[in-house]
N, C-alpha and C. Protein backbone atom coordinates (compact mmCIF):
# COMPACT_ATOMS: atom_id res chain seq x y z
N UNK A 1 -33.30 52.27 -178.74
CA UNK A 1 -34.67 51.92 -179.02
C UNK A 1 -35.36 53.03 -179.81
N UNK A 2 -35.35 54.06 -179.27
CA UNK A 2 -35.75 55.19 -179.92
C UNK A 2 -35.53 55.69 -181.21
N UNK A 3 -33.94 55.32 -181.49
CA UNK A 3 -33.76 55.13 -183.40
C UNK A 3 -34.56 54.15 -184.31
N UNK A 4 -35.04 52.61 -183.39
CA UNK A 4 -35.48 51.87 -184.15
C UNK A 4 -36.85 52.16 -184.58
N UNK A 5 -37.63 52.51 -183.73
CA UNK A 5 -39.09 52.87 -183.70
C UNK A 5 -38.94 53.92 -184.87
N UNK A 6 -38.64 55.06 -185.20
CA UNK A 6 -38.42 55.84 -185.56
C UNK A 6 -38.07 56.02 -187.17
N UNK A 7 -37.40 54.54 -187.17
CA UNK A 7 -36.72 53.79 -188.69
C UNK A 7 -38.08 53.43 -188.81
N UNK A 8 -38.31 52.40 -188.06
CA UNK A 8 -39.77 51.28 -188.33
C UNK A 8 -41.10 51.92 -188.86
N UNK A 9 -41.05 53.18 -187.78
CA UNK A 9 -42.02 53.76 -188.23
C UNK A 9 -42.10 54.82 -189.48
N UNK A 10 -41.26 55.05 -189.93
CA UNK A 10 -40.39 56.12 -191.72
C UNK A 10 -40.58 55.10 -192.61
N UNK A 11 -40.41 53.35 -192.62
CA UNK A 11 -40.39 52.99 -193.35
C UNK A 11 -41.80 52.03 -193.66
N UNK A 12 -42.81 52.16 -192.77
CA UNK A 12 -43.78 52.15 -192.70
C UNK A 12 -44.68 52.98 -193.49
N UNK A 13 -43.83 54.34 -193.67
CA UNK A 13 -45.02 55.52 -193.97
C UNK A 13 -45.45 56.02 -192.93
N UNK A 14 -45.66 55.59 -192.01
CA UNK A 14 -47.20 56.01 -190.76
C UNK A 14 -46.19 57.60 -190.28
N UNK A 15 -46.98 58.41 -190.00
CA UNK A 15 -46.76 59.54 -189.02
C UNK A 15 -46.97 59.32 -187.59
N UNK A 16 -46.86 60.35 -186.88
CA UNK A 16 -47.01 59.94 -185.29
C UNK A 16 -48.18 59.76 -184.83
N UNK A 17 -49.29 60.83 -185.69
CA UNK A 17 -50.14 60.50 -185.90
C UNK A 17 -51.06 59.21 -185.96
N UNK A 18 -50.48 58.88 -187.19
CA UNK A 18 -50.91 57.85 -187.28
C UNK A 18 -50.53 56.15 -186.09
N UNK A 19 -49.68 56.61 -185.81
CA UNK A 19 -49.23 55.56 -184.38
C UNK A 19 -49.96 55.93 -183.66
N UNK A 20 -50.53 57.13 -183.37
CA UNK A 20 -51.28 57.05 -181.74
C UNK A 20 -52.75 56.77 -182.44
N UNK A 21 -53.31 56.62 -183.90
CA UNK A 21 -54.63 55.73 -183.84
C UNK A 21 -53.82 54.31 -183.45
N UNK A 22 -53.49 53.58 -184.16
CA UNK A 22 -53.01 52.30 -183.91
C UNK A 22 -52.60 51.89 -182.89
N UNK A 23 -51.92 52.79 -181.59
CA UNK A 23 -51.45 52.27 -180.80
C UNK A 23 -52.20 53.14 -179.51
N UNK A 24 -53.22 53.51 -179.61
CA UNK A 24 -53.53 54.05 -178.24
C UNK A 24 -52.63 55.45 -177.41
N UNK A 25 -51.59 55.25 -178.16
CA UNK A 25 -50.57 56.24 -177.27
C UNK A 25 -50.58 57.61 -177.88
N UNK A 26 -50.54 58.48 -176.79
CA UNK A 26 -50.14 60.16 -177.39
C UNK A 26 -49.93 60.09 -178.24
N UNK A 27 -49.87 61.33 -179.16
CA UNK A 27 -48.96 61.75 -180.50
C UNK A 27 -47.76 62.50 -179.38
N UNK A 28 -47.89 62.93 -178.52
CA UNK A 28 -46.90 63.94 -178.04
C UNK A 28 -46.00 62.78 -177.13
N UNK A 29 -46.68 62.04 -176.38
CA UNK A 29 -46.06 60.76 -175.59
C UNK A 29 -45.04 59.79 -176.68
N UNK A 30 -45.87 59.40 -177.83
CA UNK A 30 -45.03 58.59 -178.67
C UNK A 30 -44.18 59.39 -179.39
N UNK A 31 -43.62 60.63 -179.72
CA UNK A 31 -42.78 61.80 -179.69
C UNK A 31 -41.61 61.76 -179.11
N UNK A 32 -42.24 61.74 -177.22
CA UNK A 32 -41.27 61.41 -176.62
C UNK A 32 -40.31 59.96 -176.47
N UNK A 33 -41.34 58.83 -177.00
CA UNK A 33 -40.73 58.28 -176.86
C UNK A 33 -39.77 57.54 -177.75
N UNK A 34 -39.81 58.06 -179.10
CA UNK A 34 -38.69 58.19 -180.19
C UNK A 34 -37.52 59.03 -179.86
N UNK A 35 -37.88 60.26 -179.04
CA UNK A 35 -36.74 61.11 -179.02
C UNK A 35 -36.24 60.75 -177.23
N UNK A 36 -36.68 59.09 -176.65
CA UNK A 36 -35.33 58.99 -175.68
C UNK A 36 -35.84 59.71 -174.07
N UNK A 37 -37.14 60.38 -173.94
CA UNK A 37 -37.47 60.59 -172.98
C UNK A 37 -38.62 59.91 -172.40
N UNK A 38 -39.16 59.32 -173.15
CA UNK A 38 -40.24 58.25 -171.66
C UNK A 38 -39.76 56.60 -172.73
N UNK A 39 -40.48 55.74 -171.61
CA UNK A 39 -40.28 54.35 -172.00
C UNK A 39 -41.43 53.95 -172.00
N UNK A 40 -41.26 53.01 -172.79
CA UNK A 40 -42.72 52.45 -173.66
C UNK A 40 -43.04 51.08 -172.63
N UNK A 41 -44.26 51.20 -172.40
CA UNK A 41 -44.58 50.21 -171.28
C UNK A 41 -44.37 48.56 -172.24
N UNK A 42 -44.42 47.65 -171.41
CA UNK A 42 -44.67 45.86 -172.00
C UNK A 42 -45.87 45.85 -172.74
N UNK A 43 -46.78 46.57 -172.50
CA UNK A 43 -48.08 46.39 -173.06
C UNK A 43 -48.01 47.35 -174.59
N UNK A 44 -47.75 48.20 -174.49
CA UNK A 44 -47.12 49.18 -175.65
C UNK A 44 -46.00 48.62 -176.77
N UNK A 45 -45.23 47.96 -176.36
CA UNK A 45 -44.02 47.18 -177.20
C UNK A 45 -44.84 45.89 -177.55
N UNK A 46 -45.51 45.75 -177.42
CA UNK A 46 -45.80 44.32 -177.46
C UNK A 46 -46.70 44.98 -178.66
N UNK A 47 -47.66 45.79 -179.07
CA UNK A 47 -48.79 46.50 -179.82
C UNK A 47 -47.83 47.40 -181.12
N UNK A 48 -46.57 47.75 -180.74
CA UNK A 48 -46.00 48.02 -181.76
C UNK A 48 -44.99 46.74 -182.56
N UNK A 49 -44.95 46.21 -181.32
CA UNK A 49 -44.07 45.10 -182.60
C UNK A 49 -44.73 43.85 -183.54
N UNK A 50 -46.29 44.13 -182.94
CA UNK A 50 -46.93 43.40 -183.98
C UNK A 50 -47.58 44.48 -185.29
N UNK A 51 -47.65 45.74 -185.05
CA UNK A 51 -47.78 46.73 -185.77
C UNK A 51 -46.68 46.56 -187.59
N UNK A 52 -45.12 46.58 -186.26
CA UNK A 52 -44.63 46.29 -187.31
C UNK A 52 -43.62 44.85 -188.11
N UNK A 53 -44.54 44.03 -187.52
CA UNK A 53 -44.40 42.86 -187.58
C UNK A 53 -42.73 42.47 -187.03
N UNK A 54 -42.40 42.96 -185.99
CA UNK A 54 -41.08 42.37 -185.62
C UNK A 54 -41.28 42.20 -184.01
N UNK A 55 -39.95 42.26 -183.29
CA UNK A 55 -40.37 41.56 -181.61
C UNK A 55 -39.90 42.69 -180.79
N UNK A 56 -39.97 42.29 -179.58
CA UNK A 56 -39.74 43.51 -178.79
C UNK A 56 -38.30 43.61 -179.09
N UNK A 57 -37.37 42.64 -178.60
CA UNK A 57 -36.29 42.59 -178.87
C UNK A 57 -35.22 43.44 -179.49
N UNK A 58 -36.04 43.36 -181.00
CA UNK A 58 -35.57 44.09 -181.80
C UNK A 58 -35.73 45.87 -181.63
N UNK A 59 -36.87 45.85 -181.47
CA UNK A 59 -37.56 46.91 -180.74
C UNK A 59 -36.62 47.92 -180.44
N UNK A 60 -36.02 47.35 -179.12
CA UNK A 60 -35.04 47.61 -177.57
C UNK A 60 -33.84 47.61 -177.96
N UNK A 61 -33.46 47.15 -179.30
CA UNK A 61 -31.60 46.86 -179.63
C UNK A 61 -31.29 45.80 -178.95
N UNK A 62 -31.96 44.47 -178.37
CA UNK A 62 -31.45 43.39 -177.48
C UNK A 62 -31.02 42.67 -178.90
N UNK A 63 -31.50 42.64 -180.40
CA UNK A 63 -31.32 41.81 -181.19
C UNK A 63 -30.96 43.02 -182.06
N UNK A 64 -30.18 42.66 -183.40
CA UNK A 64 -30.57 42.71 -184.78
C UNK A 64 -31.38 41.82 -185.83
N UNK A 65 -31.69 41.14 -185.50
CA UNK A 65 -32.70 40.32 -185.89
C UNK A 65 -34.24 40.62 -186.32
N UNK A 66 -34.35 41.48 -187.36
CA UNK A 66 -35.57 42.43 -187.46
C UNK A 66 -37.04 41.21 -187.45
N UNK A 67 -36.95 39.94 -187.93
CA UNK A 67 -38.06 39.31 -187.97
C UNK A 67 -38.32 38.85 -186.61
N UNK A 68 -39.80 38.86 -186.48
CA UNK A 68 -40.18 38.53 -185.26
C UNK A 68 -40.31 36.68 -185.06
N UNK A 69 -40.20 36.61 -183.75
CA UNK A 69 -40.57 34.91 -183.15
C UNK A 69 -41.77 34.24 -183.57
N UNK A 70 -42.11 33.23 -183.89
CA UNK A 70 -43.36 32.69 -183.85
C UNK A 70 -44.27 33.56 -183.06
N UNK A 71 -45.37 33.62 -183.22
CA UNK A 71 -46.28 34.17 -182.04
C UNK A 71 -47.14 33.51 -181.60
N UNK A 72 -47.26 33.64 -180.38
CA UNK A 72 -48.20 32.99 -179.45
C UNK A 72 -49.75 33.30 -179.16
N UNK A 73 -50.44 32.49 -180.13
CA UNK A 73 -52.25 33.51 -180.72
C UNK A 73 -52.86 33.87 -179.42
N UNK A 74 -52.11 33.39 -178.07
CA UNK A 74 -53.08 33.31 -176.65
C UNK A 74 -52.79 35.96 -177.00
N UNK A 75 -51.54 36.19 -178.06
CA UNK A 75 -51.01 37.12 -178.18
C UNK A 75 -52.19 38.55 -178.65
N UNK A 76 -53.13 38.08 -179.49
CA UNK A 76 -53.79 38.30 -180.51
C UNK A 76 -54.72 39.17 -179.53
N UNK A 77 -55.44 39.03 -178.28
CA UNK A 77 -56.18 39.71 -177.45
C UNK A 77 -55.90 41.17 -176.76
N UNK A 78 -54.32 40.84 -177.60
CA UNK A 78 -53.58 42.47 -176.61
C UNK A 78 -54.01 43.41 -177.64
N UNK A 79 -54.52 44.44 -177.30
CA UNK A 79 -54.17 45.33 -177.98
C UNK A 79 -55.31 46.66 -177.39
């Protein structure tokens, strides 16, 4: 998981920085959690994979499948 975020987020442009405006989370927390030491809550994966338009799934390594599922607009309130 931690390689993908990491890709997603390089090929994005964004710095870590810039993830913790967008995502609420540390710069030092989302740090850790590229480099494999904390885990990113349901509520957190869910805010980055619409960030970068793909699914948790992919996220986590459960898929290679980089495009995300339909989304569910009840979705749109998280964040």
């Amino acid at each position: 998981m931690n390689k993908r975020l990491k890709e997603l987020r390089l090929a994005k442009g964004y710095t870590q920085i810039k993830m913790q405006m967008e995502t609420d989370i540390d710069q030092s927390d989302y740090s850790k959690i590229e480099r494999g030491y904390r885990e990113l809550s349901i509520r957190q994966a869910i805010i980055i994979a619409k960030i970068f338009n793909t699914s948790i799934d992919y996220i986590t390594g459960l898929t290679d499948v980089k495009e995300p599922y339909p989304r569910n607009k009840d979705t749109d309130e998280i964040k």
